[in-house]
PDB file of N, CA and C in Angstrom:
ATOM      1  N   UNK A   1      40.464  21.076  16.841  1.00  0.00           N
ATOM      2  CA  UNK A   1      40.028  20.572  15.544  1.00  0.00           C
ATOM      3  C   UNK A   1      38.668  19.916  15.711  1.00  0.00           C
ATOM      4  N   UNK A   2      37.735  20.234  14.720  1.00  0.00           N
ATOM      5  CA  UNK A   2      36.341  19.890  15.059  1.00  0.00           C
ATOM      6  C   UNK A   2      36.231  18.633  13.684  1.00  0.00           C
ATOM      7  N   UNK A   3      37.401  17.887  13.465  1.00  0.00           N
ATOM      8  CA  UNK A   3      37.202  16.686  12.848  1.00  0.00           C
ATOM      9  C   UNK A   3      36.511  16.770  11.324  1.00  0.00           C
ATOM     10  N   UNK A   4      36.364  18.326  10.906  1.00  0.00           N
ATOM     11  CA  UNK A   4      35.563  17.938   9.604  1.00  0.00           C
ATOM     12  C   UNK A   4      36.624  17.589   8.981  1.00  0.00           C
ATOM     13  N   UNK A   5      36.764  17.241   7.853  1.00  0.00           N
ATOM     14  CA  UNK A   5      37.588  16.764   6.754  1.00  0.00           C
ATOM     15  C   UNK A   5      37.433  18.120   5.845  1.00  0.00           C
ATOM     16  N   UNK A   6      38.576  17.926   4.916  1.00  0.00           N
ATOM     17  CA  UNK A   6      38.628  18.980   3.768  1.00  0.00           C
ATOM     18  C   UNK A   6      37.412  18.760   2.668  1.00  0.00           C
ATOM     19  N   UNK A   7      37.453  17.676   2.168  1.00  0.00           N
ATOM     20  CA  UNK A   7      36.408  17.388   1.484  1.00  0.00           C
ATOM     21  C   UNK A   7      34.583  17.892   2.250  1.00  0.00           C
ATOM     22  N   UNK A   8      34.777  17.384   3.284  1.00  0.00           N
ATOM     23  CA  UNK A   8      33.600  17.941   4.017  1.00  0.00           C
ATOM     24  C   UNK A   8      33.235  19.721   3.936  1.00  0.00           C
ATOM     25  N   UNK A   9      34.109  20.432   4.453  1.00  0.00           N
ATOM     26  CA  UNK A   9      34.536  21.438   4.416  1.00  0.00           C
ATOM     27  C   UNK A   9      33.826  22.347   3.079  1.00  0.00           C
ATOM     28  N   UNK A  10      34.932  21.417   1.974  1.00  0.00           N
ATOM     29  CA  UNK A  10      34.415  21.861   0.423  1.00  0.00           C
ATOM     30  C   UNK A  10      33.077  22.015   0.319  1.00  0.00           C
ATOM     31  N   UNK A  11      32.442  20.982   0.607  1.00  0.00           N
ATOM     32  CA  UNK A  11      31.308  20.320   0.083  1.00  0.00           C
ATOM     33  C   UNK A  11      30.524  22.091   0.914  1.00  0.00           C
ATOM     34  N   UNK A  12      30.502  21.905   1.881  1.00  0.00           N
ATOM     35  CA  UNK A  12      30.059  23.038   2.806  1.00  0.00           C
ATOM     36  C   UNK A  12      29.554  23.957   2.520  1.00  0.00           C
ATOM     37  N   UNK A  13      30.797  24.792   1.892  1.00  0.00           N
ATOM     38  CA  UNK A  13      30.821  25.512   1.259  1.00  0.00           C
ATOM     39  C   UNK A  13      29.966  26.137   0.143  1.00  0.00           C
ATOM     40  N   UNK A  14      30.419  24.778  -0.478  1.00  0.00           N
ATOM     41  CA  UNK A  14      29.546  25.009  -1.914  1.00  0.00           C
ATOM     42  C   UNK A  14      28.225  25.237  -1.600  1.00  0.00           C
ATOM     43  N   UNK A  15      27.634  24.200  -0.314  1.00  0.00           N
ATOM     44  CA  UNK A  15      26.311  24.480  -0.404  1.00  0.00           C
ATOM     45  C   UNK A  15      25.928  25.780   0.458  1.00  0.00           C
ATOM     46  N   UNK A  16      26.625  26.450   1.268  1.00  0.00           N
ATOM     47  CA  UNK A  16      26.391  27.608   1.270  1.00  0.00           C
ATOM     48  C   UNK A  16      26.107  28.326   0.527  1.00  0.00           C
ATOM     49  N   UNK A  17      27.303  28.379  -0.922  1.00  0.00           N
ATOM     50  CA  UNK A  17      27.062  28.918  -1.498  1.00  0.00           C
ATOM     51  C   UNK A  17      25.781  29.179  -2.489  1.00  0.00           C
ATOM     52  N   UNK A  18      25.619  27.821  -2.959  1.00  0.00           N
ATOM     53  CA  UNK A  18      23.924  27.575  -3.595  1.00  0.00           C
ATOM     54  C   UNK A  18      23.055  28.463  -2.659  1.00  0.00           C
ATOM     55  N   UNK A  19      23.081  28.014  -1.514  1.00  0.00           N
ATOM     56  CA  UNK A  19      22.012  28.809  -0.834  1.00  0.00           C
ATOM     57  C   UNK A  19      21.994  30.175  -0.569  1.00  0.00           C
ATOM     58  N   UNK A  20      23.097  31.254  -0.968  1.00  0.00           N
ATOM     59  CA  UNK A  20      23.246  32.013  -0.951  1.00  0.00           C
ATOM     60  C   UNK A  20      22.601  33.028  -2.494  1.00  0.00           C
ATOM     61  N   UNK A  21      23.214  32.228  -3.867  1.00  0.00           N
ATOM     62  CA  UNK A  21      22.504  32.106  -4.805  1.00  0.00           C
ATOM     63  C   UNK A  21      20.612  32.164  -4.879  1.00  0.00           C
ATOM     64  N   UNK A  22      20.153  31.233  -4.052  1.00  0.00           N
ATOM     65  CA  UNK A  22      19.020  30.849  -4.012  1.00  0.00           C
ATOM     66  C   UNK A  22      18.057  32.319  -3.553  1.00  0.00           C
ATOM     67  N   UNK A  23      18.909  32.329  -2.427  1.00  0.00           N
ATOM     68  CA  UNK A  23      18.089  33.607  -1.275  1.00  0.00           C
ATOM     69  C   UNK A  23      18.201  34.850  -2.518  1.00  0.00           C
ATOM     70  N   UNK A  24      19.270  35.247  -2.978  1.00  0.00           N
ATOM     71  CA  UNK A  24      19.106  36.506  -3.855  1.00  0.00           C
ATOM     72  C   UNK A  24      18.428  36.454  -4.877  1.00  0.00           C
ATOM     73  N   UNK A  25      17.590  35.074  -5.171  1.00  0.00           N
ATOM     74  CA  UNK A  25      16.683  35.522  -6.345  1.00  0.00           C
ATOM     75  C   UNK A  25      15.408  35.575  -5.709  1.00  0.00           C
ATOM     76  N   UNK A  26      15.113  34.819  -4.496  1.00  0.00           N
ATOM     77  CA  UNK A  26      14.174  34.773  -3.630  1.00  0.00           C
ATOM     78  C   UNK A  26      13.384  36.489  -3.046  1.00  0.00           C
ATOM     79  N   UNK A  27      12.250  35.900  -2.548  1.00  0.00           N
ATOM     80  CA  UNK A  27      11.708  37.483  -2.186  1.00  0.00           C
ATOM     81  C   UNK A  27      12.572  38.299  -0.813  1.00  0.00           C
ATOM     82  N   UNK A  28      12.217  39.016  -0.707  1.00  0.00           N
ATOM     83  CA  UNK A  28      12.957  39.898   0.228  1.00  0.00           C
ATOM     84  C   UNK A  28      13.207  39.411   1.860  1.00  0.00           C
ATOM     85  N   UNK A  29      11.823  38.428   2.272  1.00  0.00           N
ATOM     86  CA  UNK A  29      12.258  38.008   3.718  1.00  0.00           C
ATOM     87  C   UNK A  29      13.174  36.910   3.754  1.00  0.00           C
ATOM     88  N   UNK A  30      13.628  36.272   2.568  1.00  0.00           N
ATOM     89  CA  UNK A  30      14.912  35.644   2.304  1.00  0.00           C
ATOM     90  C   UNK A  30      16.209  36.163   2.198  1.00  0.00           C
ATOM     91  N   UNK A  31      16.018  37.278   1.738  1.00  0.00           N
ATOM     92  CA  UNK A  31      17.235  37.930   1.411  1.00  0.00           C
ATOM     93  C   UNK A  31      17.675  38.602   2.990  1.00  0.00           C
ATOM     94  N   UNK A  32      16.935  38.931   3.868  1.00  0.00           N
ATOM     95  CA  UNK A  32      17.161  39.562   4.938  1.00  0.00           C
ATOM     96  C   UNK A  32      17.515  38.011   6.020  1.00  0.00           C
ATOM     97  N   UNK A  33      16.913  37.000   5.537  1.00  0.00           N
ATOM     98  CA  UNK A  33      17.741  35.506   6.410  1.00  0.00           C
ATOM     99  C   UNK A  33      18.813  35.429   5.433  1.00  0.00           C
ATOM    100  N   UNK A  34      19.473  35.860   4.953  1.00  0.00           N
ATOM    101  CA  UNK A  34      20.659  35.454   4.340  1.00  0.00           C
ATOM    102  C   UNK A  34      21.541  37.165   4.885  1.00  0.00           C
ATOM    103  N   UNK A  35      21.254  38.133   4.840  1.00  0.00           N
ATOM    104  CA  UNK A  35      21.968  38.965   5.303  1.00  0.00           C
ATOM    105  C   UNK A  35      22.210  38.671   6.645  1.00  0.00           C
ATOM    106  N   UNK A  36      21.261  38.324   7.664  1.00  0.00           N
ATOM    107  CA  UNK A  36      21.583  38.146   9.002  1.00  0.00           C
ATOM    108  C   UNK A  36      22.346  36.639   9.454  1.00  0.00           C
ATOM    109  N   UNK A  37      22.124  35.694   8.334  1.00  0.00           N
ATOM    110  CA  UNK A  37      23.482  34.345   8.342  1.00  0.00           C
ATOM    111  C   UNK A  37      24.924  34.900   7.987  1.00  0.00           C
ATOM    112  N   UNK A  38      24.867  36.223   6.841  1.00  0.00           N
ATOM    113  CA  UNK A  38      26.344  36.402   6.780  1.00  0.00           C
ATOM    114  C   UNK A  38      26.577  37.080   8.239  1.00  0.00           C
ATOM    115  N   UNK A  39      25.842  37.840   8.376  1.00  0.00           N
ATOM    116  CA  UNK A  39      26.120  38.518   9.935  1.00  0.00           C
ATOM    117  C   UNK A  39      26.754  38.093  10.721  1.00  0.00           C
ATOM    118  N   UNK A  40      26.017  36.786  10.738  1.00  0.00           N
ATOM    119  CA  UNK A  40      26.089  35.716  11.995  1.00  0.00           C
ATOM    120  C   UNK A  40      27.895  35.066  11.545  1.00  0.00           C
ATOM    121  N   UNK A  41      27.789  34.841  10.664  1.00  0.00           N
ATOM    122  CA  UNK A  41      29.325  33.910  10.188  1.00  0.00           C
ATOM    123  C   UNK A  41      29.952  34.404  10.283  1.00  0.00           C
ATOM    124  N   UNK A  42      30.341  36.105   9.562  1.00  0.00           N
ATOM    125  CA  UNK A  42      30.856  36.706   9.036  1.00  0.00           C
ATOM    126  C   UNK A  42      32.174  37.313  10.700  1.00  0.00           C
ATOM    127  N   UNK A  43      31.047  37.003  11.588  1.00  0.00           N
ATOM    128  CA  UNK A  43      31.156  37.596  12.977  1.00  0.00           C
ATOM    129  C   UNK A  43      31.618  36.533  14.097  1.00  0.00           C
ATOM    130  N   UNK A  44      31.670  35.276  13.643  1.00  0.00           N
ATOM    131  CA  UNK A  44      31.883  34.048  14.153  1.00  0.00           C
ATOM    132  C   UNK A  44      33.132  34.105  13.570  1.00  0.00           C
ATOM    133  N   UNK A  45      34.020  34.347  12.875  1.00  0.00           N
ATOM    134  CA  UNK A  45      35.003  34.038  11.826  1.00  0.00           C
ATOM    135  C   UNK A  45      35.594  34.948  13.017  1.00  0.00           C
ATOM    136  N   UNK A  46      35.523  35.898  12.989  1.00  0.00           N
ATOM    137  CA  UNK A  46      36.323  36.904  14.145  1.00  0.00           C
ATOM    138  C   UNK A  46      36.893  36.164  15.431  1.00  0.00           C
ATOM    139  N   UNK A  47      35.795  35.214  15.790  1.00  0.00           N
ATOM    140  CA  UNK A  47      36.144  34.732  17.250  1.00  0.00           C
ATOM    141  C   UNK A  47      36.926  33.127  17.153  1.00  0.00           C
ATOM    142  N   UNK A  48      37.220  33.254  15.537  1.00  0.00           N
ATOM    143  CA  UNK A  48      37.748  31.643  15.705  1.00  0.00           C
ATOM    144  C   UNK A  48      39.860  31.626  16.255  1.00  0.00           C
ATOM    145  N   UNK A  49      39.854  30.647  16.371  1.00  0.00           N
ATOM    146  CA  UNK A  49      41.552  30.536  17.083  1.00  0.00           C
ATOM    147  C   UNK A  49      42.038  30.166  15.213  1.00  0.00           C
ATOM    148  N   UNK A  50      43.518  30.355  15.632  1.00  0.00           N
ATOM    149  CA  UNK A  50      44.375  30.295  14.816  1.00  0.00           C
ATOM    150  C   UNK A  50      44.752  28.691  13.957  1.00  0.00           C
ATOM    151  N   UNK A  51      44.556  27.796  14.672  1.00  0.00           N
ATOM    152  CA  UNK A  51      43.990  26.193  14.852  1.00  0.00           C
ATOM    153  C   UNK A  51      43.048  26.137  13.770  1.00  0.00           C
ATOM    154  N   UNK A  52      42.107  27.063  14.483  1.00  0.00           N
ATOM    155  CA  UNK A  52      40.741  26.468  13.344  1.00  0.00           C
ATOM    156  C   UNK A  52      40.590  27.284  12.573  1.00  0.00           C
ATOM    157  N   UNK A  53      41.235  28.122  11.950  1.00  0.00           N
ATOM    158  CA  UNK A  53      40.975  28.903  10.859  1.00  0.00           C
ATOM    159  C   UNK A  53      42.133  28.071   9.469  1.00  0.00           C
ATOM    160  N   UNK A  54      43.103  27.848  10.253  1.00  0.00           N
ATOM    161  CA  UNK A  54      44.236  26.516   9.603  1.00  0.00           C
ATOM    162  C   UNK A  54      43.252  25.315   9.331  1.00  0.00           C
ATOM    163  N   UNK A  55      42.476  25.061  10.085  1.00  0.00           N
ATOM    164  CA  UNK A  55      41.508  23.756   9.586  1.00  0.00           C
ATOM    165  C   UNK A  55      40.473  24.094   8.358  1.00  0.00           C
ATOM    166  N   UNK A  56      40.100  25.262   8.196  1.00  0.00           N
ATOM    167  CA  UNK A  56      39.445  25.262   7.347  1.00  0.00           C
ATOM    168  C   UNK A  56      40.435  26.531   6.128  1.00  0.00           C
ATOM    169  N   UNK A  57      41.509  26.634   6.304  1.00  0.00           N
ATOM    170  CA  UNK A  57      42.384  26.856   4.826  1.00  0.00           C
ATOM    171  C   UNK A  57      42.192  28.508   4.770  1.00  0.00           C
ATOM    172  N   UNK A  58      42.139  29.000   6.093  1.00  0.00           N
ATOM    173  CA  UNK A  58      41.955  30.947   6.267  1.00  0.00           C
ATOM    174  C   UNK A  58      43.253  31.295   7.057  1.00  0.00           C
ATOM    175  N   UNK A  59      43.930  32.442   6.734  1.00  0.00           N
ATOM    176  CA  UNK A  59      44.765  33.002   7.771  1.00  0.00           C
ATOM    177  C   UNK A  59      44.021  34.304   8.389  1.00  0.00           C
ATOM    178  N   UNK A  60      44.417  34.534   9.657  1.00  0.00           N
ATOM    179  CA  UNK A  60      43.913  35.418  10.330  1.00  0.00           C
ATOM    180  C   UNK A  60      43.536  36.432   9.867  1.00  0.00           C
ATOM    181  N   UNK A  61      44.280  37.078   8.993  1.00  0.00           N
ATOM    182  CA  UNK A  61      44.472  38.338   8.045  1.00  0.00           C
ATOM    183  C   UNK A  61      42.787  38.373   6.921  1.00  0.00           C
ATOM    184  N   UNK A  62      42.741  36.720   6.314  1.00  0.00           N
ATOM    185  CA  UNK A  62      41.499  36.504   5.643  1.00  0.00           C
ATOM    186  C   UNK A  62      40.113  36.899   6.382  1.00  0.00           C
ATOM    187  N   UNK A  63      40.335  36.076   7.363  1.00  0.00           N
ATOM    188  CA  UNK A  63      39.546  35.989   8.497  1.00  0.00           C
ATOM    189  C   UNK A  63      39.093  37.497   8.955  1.00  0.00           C
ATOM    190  N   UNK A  64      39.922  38.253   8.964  1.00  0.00           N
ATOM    191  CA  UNK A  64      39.580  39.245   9.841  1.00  0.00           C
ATOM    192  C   UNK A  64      38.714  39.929   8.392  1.00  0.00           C
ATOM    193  N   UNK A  65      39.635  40.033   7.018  1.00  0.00           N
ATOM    194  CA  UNK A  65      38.920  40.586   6.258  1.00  0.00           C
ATOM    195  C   UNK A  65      37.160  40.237   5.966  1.00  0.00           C
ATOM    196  N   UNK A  66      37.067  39.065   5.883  1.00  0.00           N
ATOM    197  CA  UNK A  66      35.812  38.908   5.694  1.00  0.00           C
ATOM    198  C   UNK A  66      34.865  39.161   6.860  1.00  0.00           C
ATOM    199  N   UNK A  67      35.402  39.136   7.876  1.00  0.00           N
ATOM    200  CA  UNK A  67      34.540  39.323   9.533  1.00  0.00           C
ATOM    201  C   UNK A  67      34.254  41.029   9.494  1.00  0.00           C
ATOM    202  N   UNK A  68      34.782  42.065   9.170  1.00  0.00           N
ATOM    203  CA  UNK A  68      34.419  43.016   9.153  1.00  0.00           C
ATOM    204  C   UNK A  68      33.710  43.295   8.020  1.00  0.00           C
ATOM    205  N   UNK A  69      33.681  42.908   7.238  1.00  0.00           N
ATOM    206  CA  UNK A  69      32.738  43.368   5.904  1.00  0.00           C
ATOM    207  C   UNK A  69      31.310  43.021   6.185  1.00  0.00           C
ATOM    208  N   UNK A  70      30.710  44.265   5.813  1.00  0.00           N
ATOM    209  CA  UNK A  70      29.813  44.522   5.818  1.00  0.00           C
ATOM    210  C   UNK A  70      28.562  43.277   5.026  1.00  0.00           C
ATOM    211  N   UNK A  71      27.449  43.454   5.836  1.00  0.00           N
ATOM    212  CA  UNK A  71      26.364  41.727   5.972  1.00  0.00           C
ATOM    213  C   UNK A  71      25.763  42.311   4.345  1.00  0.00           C
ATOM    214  N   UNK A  72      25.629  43.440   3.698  1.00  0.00           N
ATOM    215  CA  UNK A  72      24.968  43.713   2.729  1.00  0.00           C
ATOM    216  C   UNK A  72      26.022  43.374   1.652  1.00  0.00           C
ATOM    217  N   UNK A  73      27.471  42.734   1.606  1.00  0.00           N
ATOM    218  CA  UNK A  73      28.310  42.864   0.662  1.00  0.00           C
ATOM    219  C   UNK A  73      28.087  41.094   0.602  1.00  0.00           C
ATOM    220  N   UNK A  74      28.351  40.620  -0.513  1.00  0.00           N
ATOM    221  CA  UNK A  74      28.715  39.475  -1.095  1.00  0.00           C
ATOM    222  C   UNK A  74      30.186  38.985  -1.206  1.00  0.00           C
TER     223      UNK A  74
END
C-alpha cells in the first residue's frame, strides 16, 4: 500500500482527467504527450499486484482491460 487515501486517489484522477481534456484541444505535440502518458499508465496498470489495484478500487479483470487498449483510444 503506497498510503494514498481514497480521496487523494479521486482527486488524481480527476486531474488527470482535466489534463487529458486539455491535451485534446491542444496542438498536436500535446496530443502525442498524452498518447505516450496513456501508454505509459495504461502499461503500468498491467504490472500492478492484486493489493494495489484493491487500493485504488480496480480488479484485475479492469486492469487488464484498460492495460491492453490501445494509447490512441480514450
Amino acid at each position: 500500500m503506497n498510503g494514498m487515501s481514497d480521496v487523494r486517489l479521486a482527486l488524481h484522477s480527476q486531474e488527470l482527467e482535466a489534463g487529458q481534456e486539455r491535451a485534446m484541444a491542444a496542438p498536436a505535440n500535446s496530443r502525442w504527450n498524452l498518447f505516450w502518458h496513456r501508454r505509459h499508465t495504461r502499461k503500468a496498470l498491467l504490472t500492478l499486484t492484486r493489493e494495489q489495484l484493491r487500493d485504488i478500487g480496480l480488479t484485475a479483470e479492469q486492469a487488464r482491460q484498460e492495460g491492453v487498449k490501445p494509447f490512441w483510444r480514450s
